[in-house]
Every structure is written in C-alpha cells, then in structure tokens.
Protein backbone atom coordinates (compact mmCIF):
# COMPACT_ATOMS: atom_id res chain seq x y z
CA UNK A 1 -22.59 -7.29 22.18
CA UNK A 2 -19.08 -6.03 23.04
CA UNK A 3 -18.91 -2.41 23.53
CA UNK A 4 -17.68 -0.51 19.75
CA UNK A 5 -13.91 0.61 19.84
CA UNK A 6 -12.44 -0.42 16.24
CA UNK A 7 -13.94 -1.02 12.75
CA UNK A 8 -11.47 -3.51 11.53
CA UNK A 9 -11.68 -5.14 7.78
CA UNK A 10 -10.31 -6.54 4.56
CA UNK A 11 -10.57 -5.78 0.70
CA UNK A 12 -9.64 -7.23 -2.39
CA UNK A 13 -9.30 -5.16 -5.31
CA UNK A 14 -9.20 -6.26 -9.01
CA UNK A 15 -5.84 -5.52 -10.25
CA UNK A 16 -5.56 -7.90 -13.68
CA UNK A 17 -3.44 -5.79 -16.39
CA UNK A 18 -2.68 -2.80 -13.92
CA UNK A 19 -0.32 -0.53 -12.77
CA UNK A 20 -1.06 1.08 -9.85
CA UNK A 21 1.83 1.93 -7.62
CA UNK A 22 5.35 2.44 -9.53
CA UNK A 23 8.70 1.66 -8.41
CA UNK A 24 10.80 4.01 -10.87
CA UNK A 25 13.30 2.72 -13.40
CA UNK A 26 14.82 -0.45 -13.99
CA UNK A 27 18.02 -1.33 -12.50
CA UNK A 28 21.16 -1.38 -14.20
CA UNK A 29 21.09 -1.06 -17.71
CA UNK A 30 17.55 -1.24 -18.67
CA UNK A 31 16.67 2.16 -17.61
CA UNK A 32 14.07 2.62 -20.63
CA UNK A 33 12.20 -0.03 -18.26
CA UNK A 34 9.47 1.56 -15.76
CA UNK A 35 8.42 -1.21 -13.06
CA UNK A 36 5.66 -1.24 -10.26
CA UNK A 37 6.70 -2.33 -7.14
CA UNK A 38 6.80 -5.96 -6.03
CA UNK A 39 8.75 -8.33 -2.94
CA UNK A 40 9.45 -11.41 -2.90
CA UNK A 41 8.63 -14.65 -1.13
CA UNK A 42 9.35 -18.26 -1.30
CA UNK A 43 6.77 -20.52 -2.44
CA UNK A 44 7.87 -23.98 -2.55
CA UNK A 45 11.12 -23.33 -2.30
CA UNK A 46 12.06 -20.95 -4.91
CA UNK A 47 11.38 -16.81 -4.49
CA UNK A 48 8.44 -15.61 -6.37
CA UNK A 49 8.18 -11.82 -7.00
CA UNK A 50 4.77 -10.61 -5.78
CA UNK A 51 3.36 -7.27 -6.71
CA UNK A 52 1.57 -4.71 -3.88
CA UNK A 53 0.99 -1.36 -3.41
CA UNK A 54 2.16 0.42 -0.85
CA UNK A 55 0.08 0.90 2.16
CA UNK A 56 0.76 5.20 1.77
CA UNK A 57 0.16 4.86 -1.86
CA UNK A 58 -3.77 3.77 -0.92
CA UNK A 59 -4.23 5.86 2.13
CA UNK A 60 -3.48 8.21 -0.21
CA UNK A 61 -6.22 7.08 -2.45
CA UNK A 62 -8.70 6.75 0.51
CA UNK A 63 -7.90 10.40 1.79
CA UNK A 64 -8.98 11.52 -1.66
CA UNK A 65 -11.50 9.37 -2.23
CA UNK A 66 -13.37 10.18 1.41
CA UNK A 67 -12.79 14.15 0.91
CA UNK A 68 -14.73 13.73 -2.50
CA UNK A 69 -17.48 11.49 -1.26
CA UNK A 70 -18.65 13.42 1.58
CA UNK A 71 -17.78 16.91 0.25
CA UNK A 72 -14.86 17.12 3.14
CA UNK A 73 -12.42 19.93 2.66
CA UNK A 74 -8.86 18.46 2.12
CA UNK A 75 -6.04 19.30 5.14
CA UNK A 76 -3.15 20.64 2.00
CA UNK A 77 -0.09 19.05 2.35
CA UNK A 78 1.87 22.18 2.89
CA UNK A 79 5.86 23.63 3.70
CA UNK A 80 7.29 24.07 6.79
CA UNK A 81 10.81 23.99 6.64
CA UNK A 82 12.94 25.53 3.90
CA UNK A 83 16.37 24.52 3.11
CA UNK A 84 19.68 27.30 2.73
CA UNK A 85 19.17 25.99 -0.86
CA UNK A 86 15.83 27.43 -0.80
CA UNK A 87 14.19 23.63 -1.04
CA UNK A 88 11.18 21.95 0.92
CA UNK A 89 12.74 19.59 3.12
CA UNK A 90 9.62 19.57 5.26
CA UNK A 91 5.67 19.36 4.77
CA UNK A 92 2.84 18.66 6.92
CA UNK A 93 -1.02 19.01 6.71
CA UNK A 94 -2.78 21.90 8.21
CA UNK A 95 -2.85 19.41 11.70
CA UNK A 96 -6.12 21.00 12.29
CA UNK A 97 -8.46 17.58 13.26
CA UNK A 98 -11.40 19.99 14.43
CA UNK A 99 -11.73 21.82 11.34
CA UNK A 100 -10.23 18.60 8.83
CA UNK A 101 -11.95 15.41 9.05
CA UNK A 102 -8.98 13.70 7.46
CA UNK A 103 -6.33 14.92 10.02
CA UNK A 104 -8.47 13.31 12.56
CA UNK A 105 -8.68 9.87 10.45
CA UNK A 106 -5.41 9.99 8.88
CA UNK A 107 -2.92 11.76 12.18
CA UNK A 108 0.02 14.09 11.21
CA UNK A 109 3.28 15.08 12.60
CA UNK A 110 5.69 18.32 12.85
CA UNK A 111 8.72 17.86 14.31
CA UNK A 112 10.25 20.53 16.50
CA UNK A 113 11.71 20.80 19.91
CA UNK A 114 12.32 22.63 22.71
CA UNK A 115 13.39 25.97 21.51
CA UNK A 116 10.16 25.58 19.73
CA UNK A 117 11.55 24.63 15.92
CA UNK A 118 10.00 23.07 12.66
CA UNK A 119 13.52 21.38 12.45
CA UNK A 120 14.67 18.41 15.18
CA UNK A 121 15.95 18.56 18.52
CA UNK A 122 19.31 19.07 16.55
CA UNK A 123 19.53 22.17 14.50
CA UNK A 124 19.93 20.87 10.80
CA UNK A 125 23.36 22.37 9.20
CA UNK A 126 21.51 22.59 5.46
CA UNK A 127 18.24 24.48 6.97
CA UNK A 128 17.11 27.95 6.77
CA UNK A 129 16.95 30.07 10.06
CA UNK A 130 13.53 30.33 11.29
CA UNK A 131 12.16 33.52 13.03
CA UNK A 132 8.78 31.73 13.81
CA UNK A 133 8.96 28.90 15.71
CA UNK A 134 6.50 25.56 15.72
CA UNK A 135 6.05 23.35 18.61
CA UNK A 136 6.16 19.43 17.90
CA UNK A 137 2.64 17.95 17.43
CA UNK A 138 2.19 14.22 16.56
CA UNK A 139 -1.48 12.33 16.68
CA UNK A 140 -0.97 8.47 15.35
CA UNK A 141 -3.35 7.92 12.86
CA UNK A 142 -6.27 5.81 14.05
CA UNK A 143 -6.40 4.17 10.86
CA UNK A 144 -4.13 1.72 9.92
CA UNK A 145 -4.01 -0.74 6.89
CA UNK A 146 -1.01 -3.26 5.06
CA UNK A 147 -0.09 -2.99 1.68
CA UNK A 148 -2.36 -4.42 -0.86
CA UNK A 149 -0.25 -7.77 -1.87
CA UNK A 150 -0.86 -10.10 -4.87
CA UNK A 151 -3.07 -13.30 -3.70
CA UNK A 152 -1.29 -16.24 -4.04
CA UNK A 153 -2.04 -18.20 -7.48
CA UNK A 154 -3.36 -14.74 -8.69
CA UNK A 155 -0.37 -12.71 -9.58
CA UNK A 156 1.69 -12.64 -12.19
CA UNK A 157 4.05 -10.02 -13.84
CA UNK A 158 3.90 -9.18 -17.61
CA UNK A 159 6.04 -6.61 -20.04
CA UNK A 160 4.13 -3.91 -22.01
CA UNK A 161 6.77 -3.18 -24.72
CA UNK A 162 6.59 -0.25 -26.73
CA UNK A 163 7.76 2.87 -29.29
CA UNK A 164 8.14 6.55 -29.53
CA UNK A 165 7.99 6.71 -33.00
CA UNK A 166 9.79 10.02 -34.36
CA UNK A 167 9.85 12.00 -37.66
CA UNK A 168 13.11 11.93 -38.38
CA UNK A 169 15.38 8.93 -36.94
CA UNK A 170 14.67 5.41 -35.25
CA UNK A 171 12.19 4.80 -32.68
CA UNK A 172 12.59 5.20 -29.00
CA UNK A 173 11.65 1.74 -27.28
CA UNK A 174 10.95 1.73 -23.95
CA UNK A 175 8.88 -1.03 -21.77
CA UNK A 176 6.81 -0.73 -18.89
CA UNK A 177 6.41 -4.04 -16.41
CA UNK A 178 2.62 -4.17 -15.01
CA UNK A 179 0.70 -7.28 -13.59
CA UNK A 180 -2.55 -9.36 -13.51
CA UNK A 181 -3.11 -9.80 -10.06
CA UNK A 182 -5.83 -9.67 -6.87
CA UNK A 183 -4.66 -7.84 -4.08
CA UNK A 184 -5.55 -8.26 -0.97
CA UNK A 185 -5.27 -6.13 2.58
CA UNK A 186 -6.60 -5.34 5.91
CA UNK A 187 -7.19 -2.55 8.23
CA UNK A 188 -8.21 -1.44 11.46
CA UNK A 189 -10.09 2.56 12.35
CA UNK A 190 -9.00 3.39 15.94
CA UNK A 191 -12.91 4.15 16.34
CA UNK A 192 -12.28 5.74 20.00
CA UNK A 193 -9.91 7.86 19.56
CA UNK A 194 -12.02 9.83 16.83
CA UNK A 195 -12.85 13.43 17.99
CA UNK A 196 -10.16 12.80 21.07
CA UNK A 197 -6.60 14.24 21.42
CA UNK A 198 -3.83 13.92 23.93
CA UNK A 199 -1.36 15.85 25.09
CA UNK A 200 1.28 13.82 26.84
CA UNK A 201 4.63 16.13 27.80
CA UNK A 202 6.65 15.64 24.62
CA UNK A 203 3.32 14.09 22.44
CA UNK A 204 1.26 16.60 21.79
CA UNK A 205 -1.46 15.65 19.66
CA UNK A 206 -3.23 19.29 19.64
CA UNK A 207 -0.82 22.46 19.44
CA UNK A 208 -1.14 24.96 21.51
CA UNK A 209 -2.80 27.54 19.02
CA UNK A 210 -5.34 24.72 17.54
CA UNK A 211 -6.31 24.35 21.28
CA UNK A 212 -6.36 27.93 21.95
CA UNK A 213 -8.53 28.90 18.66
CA UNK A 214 -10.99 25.88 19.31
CA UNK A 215 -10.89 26.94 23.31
CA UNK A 216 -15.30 27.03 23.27
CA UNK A 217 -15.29 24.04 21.17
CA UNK A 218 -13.08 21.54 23.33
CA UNK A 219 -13.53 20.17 26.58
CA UNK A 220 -10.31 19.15 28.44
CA UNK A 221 -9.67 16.61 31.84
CA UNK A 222 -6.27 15.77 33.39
CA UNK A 223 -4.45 12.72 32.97
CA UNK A 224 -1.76 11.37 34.61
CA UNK A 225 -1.42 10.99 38.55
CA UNK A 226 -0.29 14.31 38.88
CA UNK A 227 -2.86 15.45 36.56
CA UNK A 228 -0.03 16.92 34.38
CA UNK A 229 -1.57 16.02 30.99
CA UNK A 230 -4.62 16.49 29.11
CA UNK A 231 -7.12 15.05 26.96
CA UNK A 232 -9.08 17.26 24.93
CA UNK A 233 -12.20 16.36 23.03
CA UNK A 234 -14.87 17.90 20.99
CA UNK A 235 -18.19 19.11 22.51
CA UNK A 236 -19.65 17.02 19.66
CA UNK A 237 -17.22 13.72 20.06
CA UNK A 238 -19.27 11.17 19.52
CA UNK A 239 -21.69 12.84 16.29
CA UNK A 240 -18.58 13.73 14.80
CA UNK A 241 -16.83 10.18 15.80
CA UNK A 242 -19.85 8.63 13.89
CA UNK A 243 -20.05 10.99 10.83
CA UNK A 244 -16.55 10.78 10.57
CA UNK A 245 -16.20 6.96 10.36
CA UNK A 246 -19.16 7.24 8.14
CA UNK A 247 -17.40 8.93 5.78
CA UNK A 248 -14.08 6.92 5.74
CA UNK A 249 -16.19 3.39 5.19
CA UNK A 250 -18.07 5.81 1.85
CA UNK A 251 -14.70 6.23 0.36
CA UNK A 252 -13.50 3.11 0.76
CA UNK A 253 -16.36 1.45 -0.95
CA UNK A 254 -16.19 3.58 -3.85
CA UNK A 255 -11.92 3.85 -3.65
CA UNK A 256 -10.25 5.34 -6.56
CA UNK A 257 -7.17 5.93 -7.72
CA UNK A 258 -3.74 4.42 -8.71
CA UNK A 259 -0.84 5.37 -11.56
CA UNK A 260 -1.03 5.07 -14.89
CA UNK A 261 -4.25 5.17 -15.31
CA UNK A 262 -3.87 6.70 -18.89
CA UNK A 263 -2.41 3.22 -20.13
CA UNK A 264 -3.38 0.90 -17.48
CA UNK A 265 -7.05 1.81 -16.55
CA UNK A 266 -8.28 -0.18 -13.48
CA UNK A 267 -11.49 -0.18 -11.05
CA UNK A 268 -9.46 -0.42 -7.48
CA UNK A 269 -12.94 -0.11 -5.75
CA UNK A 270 -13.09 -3.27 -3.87
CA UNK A 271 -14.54 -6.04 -5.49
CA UNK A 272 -14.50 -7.88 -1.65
CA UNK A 273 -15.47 -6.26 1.42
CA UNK A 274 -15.46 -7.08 5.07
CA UNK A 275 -16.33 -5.16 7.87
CA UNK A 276 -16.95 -5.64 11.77
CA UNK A 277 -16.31 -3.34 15.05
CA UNK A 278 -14.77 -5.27 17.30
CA UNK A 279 -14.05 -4.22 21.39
CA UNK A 280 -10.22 -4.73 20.72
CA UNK A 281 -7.72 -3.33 18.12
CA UNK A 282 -7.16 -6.57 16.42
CA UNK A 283 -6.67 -6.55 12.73
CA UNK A 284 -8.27 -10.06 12.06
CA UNK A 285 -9.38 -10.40 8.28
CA UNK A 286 -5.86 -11.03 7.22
CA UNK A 287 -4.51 -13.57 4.88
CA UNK A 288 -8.28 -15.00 4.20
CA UNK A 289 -8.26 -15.50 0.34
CA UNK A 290 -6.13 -17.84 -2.10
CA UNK A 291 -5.86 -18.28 -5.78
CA UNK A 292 -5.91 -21.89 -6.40
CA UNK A 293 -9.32 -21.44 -8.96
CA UNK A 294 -9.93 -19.21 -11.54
CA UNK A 295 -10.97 -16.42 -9.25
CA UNK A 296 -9.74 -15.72 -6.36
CA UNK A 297 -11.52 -17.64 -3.05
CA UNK A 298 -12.40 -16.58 0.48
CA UNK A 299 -11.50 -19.24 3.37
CA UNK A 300 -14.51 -19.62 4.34
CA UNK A 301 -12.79 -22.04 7.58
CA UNK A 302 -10.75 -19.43 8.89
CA UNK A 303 -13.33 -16.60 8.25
CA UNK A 304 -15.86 -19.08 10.58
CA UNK A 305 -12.90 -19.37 12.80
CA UNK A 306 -11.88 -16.45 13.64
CA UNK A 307 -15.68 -15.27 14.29
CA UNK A 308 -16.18 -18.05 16.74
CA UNK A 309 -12.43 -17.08 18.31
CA UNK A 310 -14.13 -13.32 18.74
CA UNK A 311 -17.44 -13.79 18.52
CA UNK A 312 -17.28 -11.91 22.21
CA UNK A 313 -15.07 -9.03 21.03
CA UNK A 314 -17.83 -8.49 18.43
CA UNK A 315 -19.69 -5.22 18.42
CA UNK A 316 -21.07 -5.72 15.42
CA UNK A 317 -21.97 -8.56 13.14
CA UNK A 318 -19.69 -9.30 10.36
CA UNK A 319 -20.37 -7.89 6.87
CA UNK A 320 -19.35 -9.35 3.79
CA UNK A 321 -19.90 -7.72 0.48
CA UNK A 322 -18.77 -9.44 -2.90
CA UNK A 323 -18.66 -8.18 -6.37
CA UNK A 324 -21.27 -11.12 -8.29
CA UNK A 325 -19.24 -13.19 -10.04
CA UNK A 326 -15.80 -12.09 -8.58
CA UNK A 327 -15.34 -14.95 -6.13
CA UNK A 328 -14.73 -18.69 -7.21
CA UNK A 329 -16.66 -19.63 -3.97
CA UNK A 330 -19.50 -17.02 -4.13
CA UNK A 331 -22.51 -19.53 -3.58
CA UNK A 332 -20.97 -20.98 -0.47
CA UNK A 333 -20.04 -17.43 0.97
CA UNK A 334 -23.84 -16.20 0.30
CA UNK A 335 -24.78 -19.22 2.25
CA UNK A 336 -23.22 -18.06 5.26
CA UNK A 337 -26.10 -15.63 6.28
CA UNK A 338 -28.40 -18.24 6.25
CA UNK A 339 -26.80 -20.33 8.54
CA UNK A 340 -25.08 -17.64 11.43
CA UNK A 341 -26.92 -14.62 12.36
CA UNK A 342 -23.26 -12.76 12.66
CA UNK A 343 -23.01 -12.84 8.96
CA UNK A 344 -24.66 -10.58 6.44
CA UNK A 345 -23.48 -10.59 2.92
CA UNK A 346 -24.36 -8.24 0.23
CA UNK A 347 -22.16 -5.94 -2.39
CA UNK A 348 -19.52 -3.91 -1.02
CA UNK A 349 -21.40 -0.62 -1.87
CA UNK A 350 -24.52 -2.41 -0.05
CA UNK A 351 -23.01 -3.77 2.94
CA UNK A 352 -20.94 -0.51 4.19
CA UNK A 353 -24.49 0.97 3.70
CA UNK A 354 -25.51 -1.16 5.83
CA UNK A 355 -22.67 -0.61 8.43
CA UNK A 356 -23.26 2.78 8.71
CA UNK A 357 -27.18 2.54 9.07
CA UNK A 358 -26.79 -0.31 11.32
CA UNK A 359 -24.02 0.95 13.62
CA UNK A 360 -23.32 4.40 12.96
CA UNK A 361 -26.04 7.09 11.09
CA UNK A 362 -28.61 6.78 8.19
CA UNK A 363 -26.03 8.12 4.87
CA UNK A 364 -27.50 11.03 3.00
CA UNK A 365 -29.98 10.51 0.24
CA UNK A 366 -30.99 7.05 1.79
C-alpha cells in the first residue's frame, strides 16, 4: 500500500432538536429571539436556510474532547497583547507543540515583527507599549475539517417559544430558533507533519526560546539551497506522531460538546464514521450522504467510487463505523466488507479502535 501521510475522514452527527453553535440575537426587532447559525442555498430554485456549525466551534469541541480522553494537558488560551484601555486584544496558546499535544494537532499563531513585537509589523495606535518583545511564530494546523452542515432532506428549523414568568408584572417572552437536522463534515490530519516544525525566514513554526529550552530534545537539518532554514523534529517523531494521532481519532469518536446543552441536550459523538490514510492530502469523504428516507443515507456509488479513483493513494483500508439503526441504508453498507477487502465496517467507537491498532499503536486498556 501507499506510503501513510494523511488520515482523512467524514462524520455525521445526530443533531434532531439541537442547538449547538449560536449565532446571537435576532435581527431587527425581534431581539428577544436567540438563533443558531445557518446559510443558505438554493434547492430547486428557491434558497433554503441550512443549519451548521462552525468548523472552530467543533475543533473546539475536539481539542477538549482529545485533552480529556487521553489525559493530555490543555495549551491555555492565554494574553499577549493589552490594549491602552487595559483590554485583551490578543491571545494565543502556550505554542509549545513539544510539551502540548494539541498545539502540535491544532497549530497556533503570534503575530509580531521585526522589532520583535506581539503587535503587527505596524505599531497599533490603541495598544499598550511593550517592554518584552515576542517574535512571530505560526505552525498551520495539520488538521483541518468543514463545518458540520445540515444533510439535505434532513434539516429543518423550528421555534422554541417561551416565558420568564415574574412575581409581580407580565411575563418576559422570549424564543429561541433550534433545528432537527444531520450534519455532516470532513477532515483531513496532516499525519507528516506531526512531531516536525519549520522555520522558514519570516514562518517560524518553533520560537526561538521553545527551540532553545527543547535544544537535547530536537534534532535540526538545513533546508533551502543555501541551507538557510531549518527543520526541527523530535528525537521521538514518529512514537509521538503515532500516539498523537491516536489520541485525536479517541476524541473524535467519543466528541462532546455544543451550546445549550441545558435546554437542548444532544449526543454530537458521531453516529457515522469514516476513516482512511491516504499518500496525498485529499479530503475525499465529502458530500457522501442525502436525506431522501427517513434517516439519513450513505452513497454507497460514490463511496465505491472514490475508493476505486484512490485505491493507489490508499495506505490504509477504509473504515466505516455506523451507529445500528442510524442509517436508512445500513444493511447494504454492512455488505460492503463482504464484498471488497478495503472496507471494514463496524461502530464508530469500534472502527477508530481498529485504526489505531491496525495502523498506529494498541490503545490503553485493550
């Protein structure tokens, strides 16, 4: 098989009666109206309003979710920059992807410059002077997802009205908008670049103390033709490149989180799984479900087709876990194992399981 460079995917998480990223206040008059956040998109001709959650709002959600799983210490969002007002006007993590398995997943950024400042290149009129100085340090996070977006045929908006009911005068009304819906999106872990960090000229992915403090834990090898750059990478790259994504692929099969879970309560562990490494950085398992049933459906056609399409970029074979009863088409999906040895289908718990006993290390407590 194709050699292991990304662990792309999809998921589909069960969002009937929930409310699980907001968009703030009504517009215009109704401001006693709270609403989640939705686009729109034409669908035979007339614009449909289709609810998602936003692809930060879930990352957020996995970050947690893989720092609780696997016992990971959390990289605190922190402040940086201070305002003449004496307000946060800029926060990063600790950037520290040696000691933070989440800075290495998830990236970070601090802006500076030149002169060595948290602000930008161009000295901000509205911020505090700074005596101590930060160089700019940027890593792209290696994992990337979409928003989670209502399936097609499965989503559709509702009104939750309600009262604050008072001892003395008239009740308060106010309403909150939520929605039935699947949602659907797909992803792709940078596998590679776990555990590695370069420093290009102006992108430095490592700052100059982190490298400096983890000097006997870091090996380092020029790039460039002049040899100008570097690439640094732990002594332990590719056991911590396989814990790591370990880890990640835990949280996401037990995901949690979401607003308003006081009043909307909703499982957003993923109720549909897929997983594969694949050689290139393709995100592949997009758009492969529809609504036209009373649960949602996978297409099993394109699914076949796009394995056959990169059947040589696989690294792995393709595993597909499913809630039981969750898809309208479950029989014909579990038949796909039988019939292509690239397929194995189980739960979603199961089949990450698998993934990471298969392809990466044996989880704890197995």
């Amino acid at each position: 098989m194709a050699t292991l460079n990304n662990i792309t995917g999809a998921l589909v998480i069960d969002g009937t009666a929930a409310f699980l990223n907001g968009a703030g206040l009504g517009a215009g008059e109704d401001r006693n109206k709270v609403v989640p956040k939705v686009f729109e998109e034409m669908i035979n001709g007339r614009r449909e309003k289709v609810p998602y959650v936003s692809a930060q709002a879930w990352r957020r959600w996995l970050r947690n979710t893989s720092n609780e799983e696997n016992s990971w210490t959390p990289s605190d969002l922190q402040a940086i920059g201070v305002s003449k007002k004496g307000t946060t006007n800029k926060i990063s993590t600790l950037l520290d992807p040696i000691a933070y398995p989440e800075d290495d997943l998830f990236g970070y950024m601090r802006s500076g410059g030149n002169d060595k400042s948290t602000a930008s290149d161009e000295e901000d009129e509205d911020e505090a002077p700074t005596k101590t100085k930060a160089e700019s340090v940027q890593r792209t996070s290696p994992f990337k997802c979409s928003i989670l977006k209502g399936i097609r045929g499965k989503r559709v908006l509702n009104v939750d009205e309600g009262f604050v009911h008072l001892k003395e005068n008239t009740p308060l009304p106010y309403s909150t908008q939520f929605y039935a819906a699947h949602l659907e999106g797909f992803f792709n872990l940078e596998y590679y670049r776990l555990g590695q960090f370069d420093n290009l000229g102006s992108k430095q992915e490592l700052a100059s103390e982190t490298v400096k403090q983890y000097s006997d834990q870091l090996t380092n090898q020029p790039l460039g033709s002049k040899g100008t750059f570097k690439r640094f990478t732990m002594l332990n790259a590719e056991q911590s490149r396989k814990e790591r994504a370990a880890g990640l692929l835990r949280g996401l099969a037990f995901l949690r989180g979401g607003a308003k879970q006081a009043a909307f309560g909703a499982d957003v562990s993923p109720k549909v799984l897929i997983l594969a490494g694949l050689e290139c950085a393709n995100p592949v398992f997009n758009n492969l479900f529809e609504g036209s049933g009373e649960m949602p459906s996978l297409k099993i056609k394109a699914l076949k087709q796009i394995i056959e399409d990169y059947q040589n970029k696989l690294a792995t074979p393709v595993y597909i876990g499913i809630r039981e009863g969750y898809l309208q088409n479950e029989a014909e999906v579990k038949e796909l194992s039988k019939d292509n040895p690239l397929i194995i289908v189980g739960s979603p718990v199961s089949i990450a399981q698998s993934f990471i006993k298969d392809n990466l290390i044996t989880a704890p407590n197995e």
